[in-house]
Protein backbone atom coordinates (compact mmCIF):
# COMPACT_ATOMS: atom_id res chain seq x y z
CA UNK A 1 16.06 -30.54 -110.96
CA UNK A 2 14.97 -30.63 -107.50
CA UNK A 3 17.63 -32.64 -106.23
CA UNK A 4 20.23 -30.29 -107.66
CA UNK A 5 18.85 -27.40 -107.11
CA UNK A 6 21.60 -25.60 -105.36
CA UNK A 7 24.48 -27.47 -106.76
CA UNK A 8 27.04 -26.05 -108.85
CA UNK A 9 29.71 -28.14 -111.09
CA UNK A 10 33.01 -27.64 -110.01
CA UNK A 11 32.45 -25.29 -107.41
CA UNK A 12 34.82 -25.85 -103.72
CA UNK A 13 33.14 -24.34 -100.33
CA UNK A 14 34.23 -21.16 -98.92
CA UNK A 15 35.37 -20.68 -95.57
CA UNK A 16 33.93 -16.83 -95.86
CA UNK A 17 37.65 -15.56 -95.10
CA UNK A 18 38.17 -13.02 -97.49
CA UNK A 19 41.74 -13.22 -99.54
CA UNK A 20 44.07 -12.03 -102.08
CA UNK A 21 43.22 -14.24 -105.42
CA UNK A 22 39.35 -14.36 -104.32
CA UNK A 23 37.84 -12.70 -107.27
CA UNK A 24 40.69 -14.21 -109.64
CA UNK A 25 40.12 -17.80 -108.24
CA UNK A 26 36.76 -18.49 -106.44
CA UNK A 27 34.14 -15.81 -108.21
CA UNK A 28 35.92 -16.83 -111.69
CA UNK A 29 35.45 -20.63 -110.82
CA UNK A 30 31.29 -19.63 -109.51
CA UNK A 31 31.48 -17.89 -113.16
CA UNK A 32 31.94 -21.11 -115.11
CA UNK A 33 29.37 -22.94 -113.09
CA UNK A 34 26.54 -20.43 -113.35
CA UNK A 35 27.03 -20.18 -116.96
CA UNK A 36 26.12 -23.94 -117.58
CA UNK A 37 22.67 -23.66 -115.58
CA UNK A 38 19.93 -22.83 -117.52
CA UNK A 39 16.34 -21.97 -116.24
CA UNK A 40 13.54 -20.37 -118.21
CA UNK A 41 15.53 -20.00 -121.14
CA UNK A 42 18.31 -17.79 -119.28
CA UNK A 43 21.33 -18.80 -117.75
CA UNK A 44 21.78 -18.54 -113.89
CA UNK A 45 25.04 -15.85 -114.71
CA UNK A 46 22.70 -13.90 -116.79
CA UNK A 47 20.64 -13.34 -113.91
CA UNK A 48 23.90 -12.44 -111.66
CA UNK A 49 25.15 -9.63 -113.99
CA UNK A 50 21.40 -8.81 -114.47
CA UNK A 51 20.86 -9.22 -118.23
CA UNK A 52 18.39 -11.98 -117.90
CA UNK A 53 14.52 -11.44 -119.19
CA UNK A 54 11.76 -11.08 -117.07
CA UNK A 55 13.55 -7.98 -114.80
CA UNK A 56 11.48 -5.18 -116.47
CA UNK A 57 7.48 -4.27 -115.59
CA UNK A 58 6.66 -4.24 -119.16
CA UNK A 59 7.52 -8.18 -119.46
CA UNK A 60 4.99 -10.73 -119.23
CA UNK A 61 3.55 -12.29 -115.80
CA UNK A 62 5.31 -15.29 -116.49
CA UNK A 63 8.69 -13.80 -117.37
CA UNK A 64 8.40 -12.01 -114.39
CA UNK A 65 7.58 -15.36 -112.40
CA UNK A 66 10.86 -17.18 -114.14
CA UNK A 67 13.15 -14.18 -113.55
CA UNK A 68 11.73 -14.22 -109.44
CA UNK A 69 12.76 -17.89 -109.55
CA UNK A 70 16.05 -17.68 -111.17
CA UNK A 71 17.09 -15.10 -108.20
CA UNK A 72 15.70 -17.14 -105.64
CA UNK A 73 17.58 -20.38 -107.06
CA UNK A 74 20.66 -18.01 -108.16
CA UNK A 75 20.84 -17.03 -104.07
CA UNK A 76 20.66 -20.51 -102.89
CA UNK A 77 23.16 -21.91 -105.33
CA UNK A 78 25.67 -19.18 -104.05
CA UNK A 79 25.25 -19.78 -100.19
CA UNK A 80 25.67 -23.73 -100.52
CA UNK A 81 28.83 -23.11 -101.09
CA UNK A 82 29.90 -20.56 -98.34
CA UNK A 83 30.69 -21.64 -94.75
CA UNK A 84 27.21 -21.30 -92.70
CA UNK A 85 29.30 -20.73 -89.87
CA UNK A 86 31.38 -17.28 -91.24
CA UNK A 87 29.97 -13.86 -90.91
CA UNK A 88 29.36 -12.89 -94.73
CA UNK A 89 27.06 -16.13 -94.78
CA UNK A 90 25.01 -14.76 -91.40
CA UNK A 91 24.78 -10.86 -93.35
CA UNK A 92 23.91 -12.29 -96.39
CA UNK A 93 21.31 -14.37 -95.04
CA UNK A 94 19.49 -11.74 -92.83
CA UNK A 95 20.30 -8.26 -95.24
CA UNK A 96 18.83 -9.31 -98.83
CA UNK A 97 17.27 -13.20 -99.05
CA UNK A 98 16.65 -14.74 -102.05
CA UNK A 99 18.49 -12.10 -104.03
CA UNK A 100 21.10 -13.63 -106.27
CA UNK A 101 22.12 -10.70 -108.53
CA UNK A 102 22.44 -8.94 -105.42
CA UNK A 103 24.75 -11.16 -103.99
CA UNK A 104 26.92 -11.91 -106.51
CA UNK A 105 27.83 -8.54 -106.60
CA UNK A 106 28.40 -8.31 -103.16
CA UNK A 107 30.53 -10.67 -102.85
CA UNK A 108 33.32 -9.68 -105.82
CA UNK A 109 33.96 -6.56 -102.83
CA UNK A 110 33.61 -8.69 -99.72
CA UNK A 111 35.49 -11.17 -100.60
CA UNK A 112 38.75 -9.74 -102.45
CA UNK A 113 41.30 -8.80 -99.29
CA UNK A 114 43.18 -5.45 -100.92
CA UNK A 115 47.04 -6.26 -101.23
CA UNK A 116 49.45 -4.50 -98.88
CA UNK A 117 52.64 -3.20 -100.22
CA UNK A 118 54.83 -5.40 -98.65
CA UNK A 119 53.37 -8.17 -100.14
CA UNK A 120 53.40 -6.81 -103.43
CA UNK A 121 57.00 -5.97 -103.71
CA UNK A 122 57.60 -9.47 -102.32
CA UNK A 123 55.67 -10.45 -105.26
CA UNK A 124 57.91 -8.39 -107.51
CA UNK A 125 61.55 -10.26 -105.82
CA UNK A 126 59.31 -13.72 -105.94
CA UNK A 127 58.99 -12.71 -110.11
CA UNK A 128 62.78 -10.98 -110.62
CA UNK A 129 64.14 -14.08 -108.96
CA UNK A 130 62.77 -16.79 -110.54
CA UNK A 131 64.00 -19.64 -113.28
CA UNK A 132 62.41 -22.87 -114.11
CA UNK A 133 64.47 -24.53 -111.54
CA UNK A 134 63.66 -22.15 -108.50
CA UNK A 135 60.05 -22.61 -109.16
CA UNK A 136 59.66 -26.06 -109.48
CA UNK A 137 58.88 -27.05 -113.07
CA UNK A 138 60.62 -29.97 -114.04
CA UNK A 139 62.42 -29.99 -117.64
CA UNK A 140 60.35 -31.66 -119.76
CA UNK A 141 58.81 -31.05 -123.19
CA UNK A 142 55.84 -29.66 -121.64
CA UNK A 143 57.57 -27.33 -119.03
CA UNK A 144 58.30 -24.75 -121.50
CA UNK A 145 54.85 -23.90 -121.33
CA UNK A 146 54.41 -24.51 -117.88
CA UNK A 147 57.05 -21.92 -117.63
CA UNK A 148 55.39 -19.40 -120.04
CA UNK A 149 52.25 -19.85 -118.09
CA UNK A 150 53.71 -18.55 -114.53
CA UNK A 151 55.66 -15.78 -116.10
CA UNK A 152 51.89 -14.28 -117.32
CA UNK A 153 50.25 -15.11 -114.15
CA UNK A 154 52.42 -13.76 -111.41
CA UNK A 155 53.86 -11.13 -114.52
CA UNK A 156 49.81 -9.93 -112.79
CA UNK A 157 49.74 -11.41 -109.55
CA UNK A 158 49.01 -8.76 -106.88
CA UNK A 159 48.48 -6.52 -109.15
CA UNK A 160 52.37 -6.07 -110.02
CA UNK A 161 51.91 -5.13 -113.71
CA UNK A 162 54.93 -6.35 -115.34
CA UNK A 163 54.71 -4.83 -118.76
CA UNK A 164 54.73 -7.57 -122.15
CA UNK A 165 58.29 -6.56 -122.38
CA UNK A 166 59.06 -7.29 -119.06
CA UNK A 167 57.83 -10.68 -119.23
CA UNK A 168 59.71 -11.09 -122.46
CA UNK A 169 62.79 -10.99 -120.85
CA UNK A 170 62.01 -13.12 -117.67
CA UNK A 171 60.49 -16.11 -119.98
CA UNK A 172 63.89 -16.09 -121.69
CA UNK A 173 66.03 -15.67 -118.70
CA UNK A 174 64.64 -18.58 -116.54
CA UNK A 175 65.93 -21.40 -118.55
CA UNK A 176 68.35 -23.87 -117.57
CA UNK A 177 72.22 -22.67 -119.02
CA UNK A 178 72.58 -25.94 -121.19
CA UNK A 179 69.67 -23.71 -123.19
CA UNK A 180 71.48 -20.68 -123.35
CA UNK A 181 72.99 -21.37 -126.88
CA UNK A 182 69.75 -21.10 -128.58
CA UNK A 183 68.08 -17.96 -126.78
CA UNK A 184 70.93 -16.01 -126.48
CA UNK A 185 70.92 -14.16 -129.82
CA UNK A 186 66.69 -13.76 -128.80
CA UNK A 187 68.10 -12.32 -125.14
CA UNK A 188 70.38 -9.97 -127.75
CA UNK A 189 67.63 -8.56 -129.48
CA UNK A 190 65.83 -5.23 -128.45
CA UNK A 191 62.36 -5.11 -127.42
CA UNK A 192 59.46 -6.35 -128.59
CA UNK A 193 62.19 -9.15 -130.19
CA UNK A 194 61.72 -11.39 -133.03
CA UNK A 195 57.95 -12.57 -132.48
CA UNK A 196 55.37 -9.48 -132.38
CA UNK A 197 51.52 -9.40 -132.06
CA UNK A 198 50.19 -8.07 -135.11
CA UNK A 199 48.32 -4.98 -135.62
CA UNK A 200 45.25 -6.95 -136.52
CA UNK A 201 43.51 -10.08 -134.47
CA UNK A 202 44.41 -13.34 -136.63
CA UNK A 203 41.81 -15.17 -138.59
CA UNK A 204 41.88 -17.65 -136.48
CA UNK A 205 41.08 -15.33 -133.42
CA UNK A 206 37.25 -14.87 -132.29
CA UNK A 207 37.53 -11.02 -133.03
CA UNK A 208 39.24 -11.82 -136.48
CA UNK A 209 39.90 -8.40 -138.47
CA UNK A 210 39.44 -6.12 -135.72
CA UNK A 211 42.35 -3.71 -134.38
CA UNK A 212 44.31 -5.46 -131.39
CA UNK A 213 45.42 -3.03 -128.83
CA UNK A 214 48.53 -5.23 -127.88
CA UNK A 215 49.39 -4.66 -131.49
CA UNK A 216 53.30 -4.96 -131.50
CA UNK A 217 53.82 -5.93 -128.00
CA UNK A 218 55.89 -9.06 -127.75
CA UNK A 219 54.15 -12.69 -128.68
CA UNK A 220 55.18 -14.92 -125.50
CA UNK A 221 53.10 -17.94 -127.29
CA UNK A 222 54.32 -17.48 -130.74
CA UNK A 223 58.19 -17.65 -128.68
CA UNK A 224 57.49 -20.54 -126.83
CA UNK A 225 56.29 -22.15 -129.88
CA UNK A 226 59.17 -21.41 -132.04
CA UNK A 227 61.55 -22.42 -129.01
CA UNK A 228 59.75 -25.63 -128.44
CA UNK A 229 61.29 -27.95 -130.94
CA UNK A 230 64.67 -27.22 -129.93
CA UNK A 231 63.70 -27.55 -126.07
CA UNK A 232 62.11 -31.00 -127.11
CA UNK A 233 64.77 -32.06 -128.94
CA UNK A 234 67.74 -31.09 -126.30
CA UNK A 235 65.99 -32.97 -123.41
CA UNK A 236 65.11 -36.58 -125.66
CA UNK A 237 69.00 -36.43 -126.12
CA UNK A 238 69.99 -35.78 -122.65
CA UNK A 239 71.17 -32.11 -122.85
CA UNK A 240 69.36 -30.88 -120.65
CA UNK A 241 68.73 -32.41 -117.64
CA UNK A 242 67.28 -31.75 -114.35
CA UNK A 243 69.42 -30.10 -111.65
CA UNK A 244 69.07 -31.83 -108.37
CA UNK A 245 68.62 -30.70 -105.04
CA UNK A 246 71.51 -29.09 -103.68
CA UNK A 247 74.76 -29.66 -104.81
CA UNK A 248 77.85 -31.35 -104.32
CA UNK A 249 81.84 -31.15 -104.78
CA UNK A 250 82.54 -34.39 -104.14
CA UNK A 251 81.19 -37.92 -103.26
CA UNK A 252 83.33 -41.39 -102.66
CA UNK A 253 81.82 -44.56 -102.66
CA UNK A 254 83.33 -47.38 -100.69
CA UNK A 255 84.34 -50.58 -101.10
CA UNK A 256 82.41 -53.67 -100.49
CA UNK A 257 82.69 -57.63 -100.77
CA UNK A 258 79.25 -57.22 -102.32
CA UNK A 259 79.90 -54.68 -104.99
CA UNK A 260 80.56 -56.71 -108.65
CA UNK A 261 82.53 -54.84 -110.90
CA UNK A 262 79.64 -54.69 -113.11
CA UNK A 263 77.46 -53.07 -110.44
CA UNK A 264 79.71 -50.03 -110.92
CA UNK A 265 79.61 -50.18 -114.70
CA UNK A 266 83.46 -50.55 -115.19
CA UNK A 267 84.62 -49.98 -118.50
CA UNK A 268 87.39 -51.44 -120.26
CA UNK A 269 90.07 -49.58 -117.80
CA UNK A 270 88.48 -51.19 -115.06
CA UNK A 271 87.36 -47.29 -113.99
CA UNK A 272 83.80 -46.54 -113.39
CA UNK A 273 81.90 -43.53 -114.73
CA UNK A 274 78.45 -44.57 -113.29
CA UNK A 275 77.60 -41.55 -111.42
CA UNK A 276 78.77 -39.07 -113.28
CA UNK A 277 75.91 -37.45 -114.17
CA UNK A 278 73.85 -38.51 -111.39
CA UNK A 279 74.94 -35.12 -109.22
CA UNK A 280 75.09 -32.12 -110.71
CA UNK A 281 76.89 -28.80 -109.40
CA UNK A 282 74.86 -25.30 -109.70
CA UNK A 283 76.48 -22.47 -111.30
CA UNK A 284 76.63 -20.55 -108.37
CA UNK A 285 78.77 -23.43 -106.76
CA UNK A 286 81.55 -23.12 -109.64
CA UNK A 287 84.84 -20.79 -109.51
CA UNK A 288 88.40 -21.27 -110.69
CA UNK A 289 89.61 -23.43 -108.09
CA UNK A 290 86.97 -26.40 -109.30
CA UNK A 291 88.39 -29.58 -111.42
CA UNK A 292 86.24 -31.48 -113.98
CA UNK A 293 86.81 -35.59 -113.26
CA UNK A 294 85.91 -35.61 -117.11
CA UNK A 295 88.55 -33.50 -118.69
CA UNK A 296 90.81 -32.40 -115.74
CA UNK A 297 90.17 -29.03 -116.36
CA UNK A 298 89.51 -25.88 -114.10
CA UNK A 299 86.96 -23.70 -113.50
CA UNK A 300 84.30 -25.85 -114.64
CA UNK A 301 82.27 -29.16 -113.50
CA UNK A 302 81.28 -32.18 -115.37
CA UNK A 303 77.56 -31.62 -115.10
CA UNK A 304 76.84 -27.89 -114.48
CA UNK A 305 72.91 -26.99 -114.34
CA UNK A 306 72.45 -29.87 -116.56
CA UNK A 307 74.94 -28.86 -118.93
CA UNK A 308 77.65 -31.88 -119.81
CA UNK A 309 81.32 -30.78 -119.94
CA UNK A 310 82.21 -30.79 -123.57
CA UNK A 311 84.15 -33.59 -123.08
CA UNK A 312 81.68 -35.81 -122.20
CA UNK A 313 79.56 -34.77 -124.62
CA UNK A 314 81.77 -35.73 -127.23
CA UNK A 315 81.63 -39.16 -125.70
CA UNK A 316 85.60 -39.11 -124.82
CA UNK A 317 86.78 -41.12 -121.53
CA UNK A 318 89.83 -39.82 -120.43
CA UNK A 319 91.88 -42.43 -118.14
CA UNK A 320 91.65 -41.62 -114.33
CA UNK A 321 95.25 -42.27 -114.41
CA UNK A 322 96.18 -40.35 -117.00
CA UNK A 323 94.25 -37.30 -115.17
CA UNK A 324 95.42 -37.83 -111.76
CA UNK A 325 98.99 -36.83 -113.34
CA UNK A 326 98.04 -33.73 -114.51
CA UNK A 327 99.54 -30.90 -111.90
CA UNK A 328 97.77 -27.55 -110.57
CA UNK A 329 99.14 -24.45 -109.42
CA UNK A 330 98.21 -23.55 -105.83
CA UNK A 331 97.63 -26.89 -104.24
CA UNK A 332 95.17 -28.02 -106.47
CA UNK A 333 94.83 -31.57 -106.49
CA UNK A 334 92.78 -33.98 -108.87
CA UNK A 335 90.67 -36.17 -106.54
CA UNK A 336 92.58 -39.24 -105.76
CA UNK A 337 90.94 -42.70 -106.53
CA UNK A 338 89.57 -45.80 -103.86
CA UNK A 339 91.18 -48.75 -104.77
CA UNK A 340 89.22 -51.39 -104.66
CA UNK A 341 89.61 -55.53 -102.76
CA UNK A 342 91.19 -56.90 -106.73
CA UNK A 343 93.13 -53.94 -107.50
CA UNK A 344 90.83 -52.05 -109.91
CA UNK A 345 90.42 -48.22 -109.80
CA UNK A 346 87.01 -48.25 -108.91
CA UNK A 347 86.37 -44.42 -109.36
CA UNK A 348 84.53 -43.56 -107.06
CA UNK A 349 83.55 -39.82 -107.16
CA UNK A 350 80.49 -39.21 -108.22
CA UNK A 351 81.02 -35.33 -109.03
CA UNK A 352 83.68 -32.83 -109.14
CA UNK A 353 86.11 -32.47 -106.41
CA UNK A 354 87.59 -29.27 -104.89
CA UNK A 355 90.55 -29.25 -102.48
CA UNK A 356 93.90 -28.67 -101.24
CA UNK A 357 96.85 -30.56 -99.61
CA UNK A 358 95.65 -29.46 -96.17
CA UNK A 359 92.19 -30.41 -96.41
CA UNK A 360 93.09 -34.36 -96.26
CA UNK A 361 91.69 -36.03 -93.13
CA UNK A 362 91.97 -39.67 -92.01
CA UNK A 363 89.27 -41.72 -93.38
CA UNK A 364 87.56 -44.25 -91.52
CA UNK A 365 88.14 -47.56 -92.21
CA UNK A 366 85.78 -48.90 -89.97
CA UNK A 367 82.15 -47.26 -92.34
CA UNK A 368 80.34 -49.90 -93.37
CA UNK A 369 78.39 -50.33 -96.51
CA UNK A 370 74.62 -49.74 -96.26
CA UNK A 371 72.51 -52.92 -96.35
CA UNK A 372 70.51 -53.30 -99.19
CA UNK A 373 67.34 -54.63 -97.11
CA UNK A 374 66.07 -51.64 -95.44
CA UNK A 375 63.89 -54.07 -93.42
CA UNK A 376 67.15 -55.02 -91.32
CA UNK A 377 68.03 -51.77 -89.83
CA UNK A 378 64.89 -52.07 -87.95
CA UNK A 379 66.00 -55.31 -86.41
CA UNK A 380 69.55 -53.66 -85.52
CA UNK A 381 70.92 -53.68 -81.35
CA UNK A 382 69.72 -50.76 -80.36
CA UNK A 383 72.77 -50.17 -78.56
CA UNK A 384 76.06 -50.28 -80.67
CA UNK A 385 79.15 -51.04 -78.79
CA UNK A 386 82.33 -49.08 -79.14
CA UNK A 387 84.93 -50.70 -81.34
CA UNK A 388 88.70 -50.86 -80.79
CA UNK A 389 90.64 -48.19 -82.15
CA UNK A 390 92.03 -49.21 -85.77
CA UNK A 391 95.99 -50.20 -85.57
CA UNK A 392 98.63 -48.19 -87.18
CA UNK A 393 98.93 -51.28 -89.72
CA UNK A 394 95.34 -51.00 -90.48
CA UNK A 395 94.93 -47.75 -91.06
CA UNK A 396 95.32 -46.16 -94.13
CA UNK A 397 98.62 -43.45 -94.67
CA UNK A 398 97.40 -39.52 -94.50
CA UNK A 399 98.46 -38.95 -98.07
CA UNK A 400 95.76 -41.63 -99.19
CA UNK A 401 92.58 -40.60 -97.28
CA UNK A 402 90.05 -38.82 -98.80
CA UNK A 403 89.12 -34.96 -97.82
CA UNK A 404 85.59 -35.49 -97.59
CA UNK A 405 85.95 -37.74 -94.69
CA UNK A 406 85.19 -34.26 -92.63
CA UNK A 407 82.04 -34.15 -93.94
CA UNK A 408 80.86 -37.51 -92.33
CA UNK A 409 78.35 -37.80 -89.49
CA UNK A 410 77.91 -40.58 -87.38
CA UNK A 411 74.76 -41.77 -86.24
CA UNK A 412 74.55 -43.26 -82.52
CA UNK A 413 71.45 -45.24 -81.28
CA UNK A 414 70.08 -44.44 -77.70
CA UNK A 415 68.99 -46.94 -75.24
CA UNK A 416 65.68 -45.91 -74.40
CA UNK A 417 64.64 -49.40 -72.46
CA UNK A 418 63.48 -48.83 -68.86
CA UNK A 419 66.00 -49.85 -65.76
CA UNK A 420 66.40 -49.44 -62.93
CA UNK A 421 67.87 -46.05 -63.37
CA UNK A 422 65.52 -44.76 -65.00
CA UNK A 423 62.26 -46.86 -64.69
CA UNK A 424 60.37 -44.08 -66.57
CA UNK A 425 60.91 -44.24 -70.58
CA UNK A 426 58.35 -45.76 -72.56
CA UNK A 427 58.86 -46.65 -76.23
CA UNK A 428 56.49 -47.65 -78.66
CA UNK A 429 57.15 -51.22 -80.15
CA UNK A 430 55.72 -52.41 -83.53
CA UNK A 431 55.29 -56.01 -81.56
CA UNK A 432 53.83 -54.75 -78.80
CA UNK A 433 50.26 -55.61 -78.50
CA UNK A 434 49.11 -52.21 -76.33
CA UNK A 435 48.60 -49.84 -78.97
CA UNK A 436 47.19 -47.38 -76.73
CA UNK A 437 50.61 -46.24 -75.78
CA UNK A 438 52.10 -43.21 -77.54
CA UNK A 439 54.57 -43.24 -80.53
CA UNK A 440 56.82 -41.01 -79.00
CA UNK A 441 58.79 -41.41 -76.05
CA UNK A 442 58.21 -39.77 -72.79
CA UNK A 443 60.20 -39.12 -70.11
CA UNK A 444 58.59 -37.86 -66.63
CA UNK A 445 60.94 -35.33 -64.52
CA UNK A 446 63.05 -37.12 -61.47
């Protein structure tokens, strides 16, 4: 006992800084650990919130002497565990001494920063704003109550007080729209919806029998619960999926010597759907003017927020030929097809394509596949020579190029080597045996 005698399970250091969640983060955290010490029969969080024995003059010499030591021990478990080198650890330390109860209470007022109205209504946008997506939680089977779990804590954060109802309708409204089918006719319903608190605490429930005062406020467990099968059984068969970051009209692959056909997963048209899924578009990216490479169709994408065009769903491959004859009213175009080195349609968009006639620009001929050893573009000349401009038999016709060729970047190495013109760069090598020298480069002025 003497060894631990001012430790505390689970308990982090404070650095004394007072803050917004302390109360709701550290002080509940020191609550948990002072509950599971026990000295003279009383726990050390019986002596903070004074309701241990031994306090009163009518209790024995020896209660007395157990309740002295439990304050003494209560005070030094506390202050292990602040910063010695912060302010409220110096006060504490020189105003009361070896009073615990004293200082736990002090401490719930010290350390709790009060909340400033700007932050709280940016609390309130952070809470309107948010969807499983926004906030990070992937879809999984578990992320519905992941999801349920923020909604209640930052429904309080601040002290924001979104009402049961409230938080009803966020829960439902942050879910991916391949989900909207099955909470929709929930969303429909008035409030409290379909799944109410009783009047009465459940048998289950510690307080079983006695009057609950959220009595007919919405259940946000029992509607996670009843939406969880559904949710489970959506994402094991690919329904819903997770959106990735940022989006993307449209992405061409290019043509290599390397590439097998079966390294593109070519089907029996010789046309390649791998991909296809792999980007989706977010449904704030969609309008009319957008054509699905699945169906041909407008005003939708193949993959939008995880939800599969209907087509693809169905498990239907339309031809890429077949599609790229379909014709659009103003200047619409479907996305127009690499061919590949044998002859093959290689389809090469990844996602949906949006674009006019006048968007075409040349495409370089000249891009180069990316190695597939990453450990050689360290070994690349650092200086890349300019090539000769492509011939007019070499080049590809305007009508054939593909629009997102205005989209690319190219990425130039720079000689940083010392000469004679400038004796003063440095670089740090991997080889070089003076590790002492920086990592980044310096220049010193002329």
């Amino acid at each position: 006992m003497q060894d631990k005698w001012d430790f505390l399970p689970g308990m982090k250091r404070w650095d004394g800084i007072p803050h917004y969640d302390f109360v709701k983060i550290w002080i509940a955290a020191l609550i948990v650990a002072l509950g599971s010490i026990v000295q003279g029969g009383n726990t050390l969080l019986q002596c903070a919130n004074g309701t241990d024995g031994g306090r009163s003059g009518d209790d024995s010499p020896e209660d007395q002497r157990d309740h002295a030591n439990r304050r003494a021990r209560l005070f030094a478990c506390i202050m292990n565990y602040i910063d010695p080198t912060s302010k409220i650890h110096r006060t504490a330390s020189e105003h009361f001494p070896n009073e615990g109860p004293k200082l736990f209470k002090w401490l719930k007022i010290v350390g709790q920063l009060a909340i400033p109205e700007e932050t709280k209504e940016q609390y309130r946008r952070n809470f309107d704003q948010a969807t499983m997506a926004n906030v990070g939680i992937p879809f999984t089977p578990e992320g519905i109550f992941k999801w349920l779990n923020w909604v209640d804590d930052n429904g309080e954060r601040g002290g924001i007080g979104k009402s049961p109802n409230q938080k009803r309708k966020k829960f439902l409204e942050g879910f991916p729209a391949s989900f909207d089918v099955v909470i929709t006719p929930e969303r429909m319903k008035p409030d409290p919806g379909s799944y109410v608190l009783p009047a009465n605490f459940p048998d289950h429930h510690p307080k079983a029998g006695e009057a609950d005062p959220d009595g007919g406020k919405p259940d946000l467990d029992a509607l996670a619960r009843a939406l969880y099968p559904e949710w489970n059984r959506r994402i094991s068969s690919g329904h819903i999926k997770a959106v990735p970051k940022g989006s993307v009209y449209m992405a061409n692959d290019e043509a290599c010597d390397e590439c097998s056909s079966s390294a593109y997963g070519d089907d029996s048209d010789g046309e390649s759907n791998q991909g296809m899924d792999a980007m989706a578009v977010s449904r704030g990216k969609v309008n009319a003017m957008m054509v699905c490479i699945v169906c041909g169709g407008l005003g939708h994408a193949s993959n939008v927020d995880g939800m599969q065009c209907l087509t693809a769903q169905l498990g239907i491959k339309v031809p890429k030929h077949d599609l790229a004859k379909i014709k659009y009213p103003n200047g619409i175009k479907f996305p127009e097809w690499s061919r590949r080195p044998n002859g093959k349609d290689r389809g090469g968009t990844s996602s949906d394509a949006m674009y006019s006639e006048k968007d075409k620009k040349k495409h370089n001929p000249h891009r180069k596949h990316p190695t597939k050893d990453k450990k050689k573009l360290y070994k690349k000349k650092e200086v890349r020579q300019a090539e000769p401009e492509p011939s007019e038999s070499s080049s590809e016709s305007e009508e054939d190029q593909a629009p997102e060729s205005k989209f690319a970047s190219v990425y130039h190495t720079i000689d940083i080597r010392p000469t004679r013109r400038n004796p003063h760069y440095q670089s740090y090598s991997s080889d070089s045996e003076d590790t002492s020298e920086s990592a980044t480069t310096e220049a010193s002025s002329p």
